[in-house]
N, C-alpha and C. Protein backbone atom coordinates (compact mmCIF):
# COMPACT_ATOMS: atom_id res chain seq x y z
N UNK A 1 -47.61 21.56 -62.03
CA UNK A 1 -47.36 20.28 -62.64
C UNK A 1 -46.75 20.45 -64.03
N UNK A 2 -47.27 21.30 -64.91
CA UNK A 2 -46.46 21.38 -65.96
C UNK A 2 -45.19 21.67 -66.28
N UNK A 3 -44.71 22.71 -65.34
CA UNK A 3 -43.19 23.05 -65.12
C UNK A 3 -42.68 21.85 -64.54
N UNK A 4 -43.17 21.02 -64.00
CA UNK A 4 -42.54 19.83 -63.30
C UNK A 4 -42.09 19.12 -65.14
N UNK A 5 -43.32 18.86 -65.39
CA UNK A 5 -43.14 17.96 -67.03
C UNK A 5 -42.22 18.70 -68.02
N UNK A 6 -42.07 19.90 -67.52
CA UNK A 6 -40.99 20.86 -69.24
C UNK A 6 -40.11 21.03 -68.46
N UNK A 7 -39.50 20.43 -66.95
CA UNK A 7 -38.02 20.02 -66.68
C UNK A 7 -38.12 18.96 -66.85
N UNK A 8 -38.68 18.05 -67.06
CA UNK A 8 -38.05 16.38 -67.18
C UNK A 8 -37.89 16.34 -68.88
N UNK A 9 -38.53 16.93 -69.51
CA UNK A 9 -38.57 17.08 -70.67
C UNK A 9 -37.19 18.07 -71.31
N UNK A 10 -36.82 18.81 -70.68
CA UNK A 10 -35.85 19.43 -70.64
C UNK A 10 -34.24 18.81 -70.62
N UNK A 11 -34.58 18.08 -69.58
CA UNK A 11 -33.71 17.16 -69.14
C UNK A 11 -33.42 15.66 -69.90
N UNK A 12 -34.20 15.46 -70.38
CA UNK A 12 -34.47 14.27 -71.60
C UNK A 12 -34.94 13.18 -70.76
N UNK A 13 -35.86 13.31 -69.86
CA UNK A 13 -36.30 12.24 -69.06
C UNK A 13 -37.93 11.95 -69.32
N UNK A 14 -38.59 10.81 -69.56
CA UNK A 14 -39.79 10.80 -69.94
C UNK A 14 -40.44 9.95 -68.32
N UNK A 15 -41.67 10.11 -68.34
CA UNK A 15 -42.37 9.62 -67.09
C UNK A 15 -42.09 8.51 -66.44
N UNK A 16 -42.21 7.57 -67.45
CA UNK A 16 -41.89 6.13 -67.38
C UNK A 16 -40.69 5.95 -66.51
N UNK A 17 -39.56 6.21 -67.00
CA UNK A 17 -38.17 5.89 -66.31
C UNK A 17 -38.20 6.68 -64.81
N UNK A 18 -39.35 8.29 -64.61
CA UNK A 18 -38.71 8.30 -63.66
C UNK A 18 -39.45 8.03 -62.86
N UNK A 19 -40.53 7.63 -63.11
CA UNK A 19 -41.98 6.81 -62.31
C UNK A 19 -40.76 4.93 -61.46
N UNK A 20 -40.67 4.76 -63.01
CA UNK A 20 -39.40 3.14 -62.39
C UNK A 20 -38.53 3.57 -60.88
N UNK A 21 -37.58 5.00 -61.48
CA UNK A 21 -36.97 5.07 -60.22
C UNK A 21 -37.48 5.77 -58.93
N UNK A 22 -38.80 6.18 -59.28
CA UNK A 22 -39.19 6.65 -57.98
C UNK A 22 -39.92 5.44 -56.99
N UNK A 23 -40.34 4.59 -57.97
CA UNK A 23 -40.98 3.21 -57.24
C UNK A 23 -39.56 2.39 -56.32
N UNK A 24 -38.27 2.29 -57.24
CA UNK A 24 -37.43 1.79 -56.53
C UNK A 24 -37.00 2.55 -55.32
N UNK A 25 -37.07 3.83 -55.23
CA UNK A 25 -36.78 4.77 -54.26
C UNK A 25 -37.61 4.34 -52.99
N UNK A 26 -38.58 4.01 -53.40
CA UNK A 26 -39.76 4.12 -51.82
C UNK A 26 -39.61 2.70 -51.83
N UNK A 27 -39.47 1.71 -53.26
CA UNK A 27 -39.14 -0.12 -52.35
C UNK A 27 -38.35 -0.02 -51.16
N UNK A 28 -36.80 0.65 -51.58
CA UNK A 28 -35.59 0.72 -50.60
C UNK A 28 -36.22 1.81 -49.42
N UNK A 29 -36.59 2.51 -49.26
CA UNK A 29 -37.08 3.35 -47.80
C UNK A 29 -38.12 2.68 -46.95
N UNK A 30 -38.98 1.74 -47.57
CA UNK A 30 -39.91 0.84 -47.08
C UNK A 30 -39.39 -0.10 -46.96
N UNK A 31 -38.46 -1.37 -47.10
CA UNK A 31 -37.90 -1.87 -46.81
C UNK A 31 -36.59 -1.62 -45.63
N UNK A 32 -36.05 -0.26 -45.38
CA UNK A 32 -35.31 -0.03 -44.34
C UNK A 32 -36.57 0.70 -42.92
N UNK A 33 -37.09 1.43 -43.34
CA UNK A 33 -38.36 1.83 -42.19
C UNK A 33 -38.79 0.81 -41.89
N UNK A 34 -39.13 -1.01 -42.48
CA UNK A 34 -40.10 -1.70 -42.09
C UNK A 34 -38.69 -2.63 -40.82
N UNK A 35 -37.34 -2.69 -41.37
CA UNK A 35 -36.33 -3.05 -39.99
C UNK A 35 -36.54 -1.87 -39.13
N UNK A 36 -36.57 -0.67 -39.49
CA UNK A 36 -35.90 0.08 -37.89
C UNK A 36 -37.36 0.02 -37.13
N UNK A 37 -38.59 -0.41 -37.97
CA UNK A 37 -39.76 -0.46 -36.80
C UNK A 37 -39.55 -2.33 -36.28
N UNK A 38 -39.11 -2.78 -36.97
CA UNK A 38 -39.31 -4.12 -36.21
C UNK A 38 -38.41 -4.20 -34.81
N UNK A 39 -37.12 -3.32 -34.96
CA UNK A 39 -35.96 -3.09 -34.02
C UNK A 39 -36.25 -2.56 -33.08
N UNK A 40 -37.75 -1.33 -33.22
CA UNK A 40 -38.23 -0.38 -31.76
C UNK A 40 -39.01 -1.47 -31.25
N UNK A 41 -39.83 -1.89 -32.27
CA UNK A 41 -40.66 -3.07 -31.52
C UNK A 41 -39.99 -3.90 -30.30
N UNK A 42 -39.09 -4.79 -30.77
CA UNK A 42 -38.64 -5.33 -30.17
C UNK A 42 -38.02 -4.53 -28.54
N UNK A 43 -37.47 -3.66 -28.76
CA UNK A 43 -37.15 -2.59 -27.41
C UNK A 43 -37.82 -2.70 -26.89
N UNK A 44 -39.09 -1.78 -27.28
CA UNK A 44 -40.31 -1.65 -26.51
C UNK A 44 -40.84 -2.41 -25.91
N UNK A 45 -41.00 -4.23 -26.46
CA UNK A 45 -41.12 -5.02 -25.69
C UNK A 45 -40.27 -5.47 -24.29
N UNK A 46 -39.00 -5.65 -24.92
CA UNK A 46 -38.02 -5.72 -23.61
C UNK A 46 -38.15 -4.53 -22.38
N UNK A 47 -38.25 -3.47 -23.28
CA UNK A 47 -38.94 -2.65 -21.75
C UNK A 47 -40.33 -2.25 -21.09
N UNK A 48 -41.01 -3.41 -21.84
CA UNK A 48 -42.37 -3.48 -21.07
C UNK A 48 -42.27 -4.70 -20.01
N UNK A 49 -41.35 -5.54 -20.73
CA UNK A 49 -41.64 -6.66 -19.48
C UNK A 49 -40.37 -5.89 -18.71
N UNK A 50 -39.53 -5.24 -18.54
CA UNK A 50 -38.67 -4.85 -17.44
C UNK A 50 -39.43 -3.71 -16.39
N UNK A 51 -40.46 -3.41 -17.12
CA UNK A 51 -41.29 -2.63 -16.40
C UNK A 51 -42.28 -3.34 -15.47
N UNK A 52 -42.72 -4.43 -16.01
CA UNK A 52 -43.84 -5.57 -15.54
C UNK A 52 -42.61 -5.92 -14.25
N UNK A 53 -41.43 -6.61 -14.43
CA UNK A 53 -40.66 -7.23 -13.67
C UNK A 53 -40.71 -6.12 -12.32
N UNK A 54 -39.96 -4.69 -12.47
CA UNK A 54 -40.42 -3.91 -11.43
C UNK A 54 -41.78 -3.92 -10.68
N UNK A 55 -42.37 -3.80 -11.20
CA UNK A 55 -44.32 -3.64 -10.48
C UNK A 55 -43.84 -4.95 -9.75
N UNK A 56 -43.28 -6.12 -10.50
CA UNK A 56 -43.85 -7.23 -9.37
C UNK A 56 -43.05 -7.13 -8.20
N UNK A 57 -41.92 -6.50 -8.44
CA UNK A 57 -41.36 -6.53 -7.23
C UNK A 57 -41.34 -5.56 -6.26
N UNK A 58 -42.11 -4.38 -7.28
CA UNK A 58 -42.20 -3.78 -5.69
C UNK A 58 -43.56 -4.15 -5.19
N UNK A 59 -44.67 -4.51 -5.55
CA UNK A 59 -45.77 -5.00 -4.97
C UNK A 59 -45.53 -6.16 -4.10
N UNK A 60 -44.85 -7.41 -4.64
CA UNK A 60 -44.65 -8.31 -3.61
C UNK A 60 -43.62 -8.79 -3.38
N UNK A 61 -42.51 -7.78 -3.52
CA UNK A 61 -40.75 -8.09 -2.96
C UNK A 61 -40.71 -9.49 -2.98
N UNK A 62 -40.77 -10.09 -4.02
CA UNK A 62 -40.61 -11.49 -4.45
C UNK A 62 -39.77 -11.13 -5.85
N UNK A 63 -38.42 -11.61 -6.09
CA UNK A 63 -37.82 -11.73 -7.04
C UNK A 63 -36.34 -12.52 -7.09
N UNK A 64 -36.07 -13.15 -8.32
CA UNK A 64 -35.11 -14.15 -8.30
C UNK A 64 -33.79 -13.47 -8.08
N UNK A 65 -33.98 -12.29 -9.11
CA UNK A 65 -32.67 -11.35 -8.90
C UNK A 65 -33.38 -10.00 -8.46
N UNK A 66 -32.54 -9.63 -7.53
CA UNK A 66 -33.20 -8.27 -7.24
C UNK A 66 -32.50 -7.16 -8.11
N UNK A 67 -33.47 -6.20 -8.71
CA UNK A 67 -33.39 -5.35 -10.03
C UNK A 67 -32.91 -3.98 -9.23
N UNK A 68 -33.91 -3.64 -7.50
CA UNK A 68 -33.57 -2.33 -7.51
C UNK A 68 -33.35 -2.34 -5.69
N UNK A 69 -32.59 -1.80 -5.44
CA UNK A 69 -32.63 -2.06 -3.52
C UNK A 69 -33.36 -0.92 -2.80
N UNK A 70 -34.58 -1.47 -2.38
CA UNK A 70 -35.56 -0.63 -1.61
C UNK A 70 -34.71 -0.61 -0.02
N UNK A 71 -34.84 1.15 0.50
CA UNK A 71 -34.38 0.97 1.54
C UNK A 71 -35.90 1.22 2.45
N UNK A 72 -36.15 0.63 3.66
CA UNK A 72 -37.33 1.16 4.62
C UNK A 72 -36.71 1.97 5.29
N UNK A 73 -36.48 2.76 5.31
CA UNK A 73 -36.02 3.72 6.01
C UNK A 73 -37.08 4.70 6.73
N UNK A 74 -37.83 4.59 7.35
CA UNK A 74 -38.96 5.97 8.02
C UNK A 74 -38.56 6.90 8.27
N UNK A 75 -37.50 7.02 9.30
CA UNK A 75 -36.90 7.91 9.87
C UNK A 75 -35.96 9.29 8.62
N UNK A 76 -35.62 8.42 7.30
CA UNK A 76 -35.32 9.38 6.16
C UNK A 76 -36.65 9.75 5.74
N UNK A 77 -37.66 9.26 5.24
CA UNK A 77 -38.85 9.41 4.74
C UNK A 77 -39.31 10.53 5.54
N UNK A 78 -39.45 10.38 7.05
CA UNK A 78 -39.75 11.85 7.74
C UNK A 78 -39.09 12.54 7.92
N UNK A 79 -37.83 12.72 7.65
CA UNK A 79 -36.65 14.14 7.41
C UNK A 79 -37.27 14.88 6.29
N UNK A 80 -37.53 14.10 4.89
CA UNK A 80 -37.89 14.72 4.01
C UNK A 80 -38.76 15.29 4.12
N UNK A 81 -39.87 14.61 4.50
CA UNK A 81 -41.22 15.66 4.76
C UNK A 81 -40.96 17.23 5.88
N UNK A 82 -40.20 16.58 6.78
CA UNK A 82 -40.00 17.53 7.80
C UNK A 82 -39.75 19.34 6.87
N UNK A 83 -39.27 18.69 5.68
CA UNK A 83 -38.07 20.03 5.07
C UNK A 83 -39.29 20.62 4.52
């Protein structure tokens, strides 16, 4: 810590001013971190309900738009296993 204080002192800088700009430093980084979390938020939501929207449709193949095309296929289903 003292070598920290006999470069600012060195430098002609006293606590005060650089205490000011270190507070403005973390206003502006806390203010841009507090958008890019509101921005994941929001994602994350949109892909929870796109996730919810899947479950419902493959549980009860009820949907307005269909999101993904299930094939029944058995006869592929037991090739695969066959291998």
């Amino acid at each position: 810590m003292e070598a920290i204080i006999d470069l600012l002192r060195a430098i002609q800088l006293n606590m005060l001013e650089v205490s000011i700009a270190g507070l403005f430093i973390f206003g502006i980084g806390y203010l841009m971190g507090n958008k890019k979390v509101k921005k994941l938020t929001r994602e994350v939501y949109g892909l929870q309900k796109d996730v919810l929207d899947l479950n419902e449709e493959l549980l009860y193949g009820v949907s307005d738009t269909p999101v993904i095309g299930l094939n029944h296929d058995n006869n592929l289903k037991q090739a695969k296993l066959a291998k």
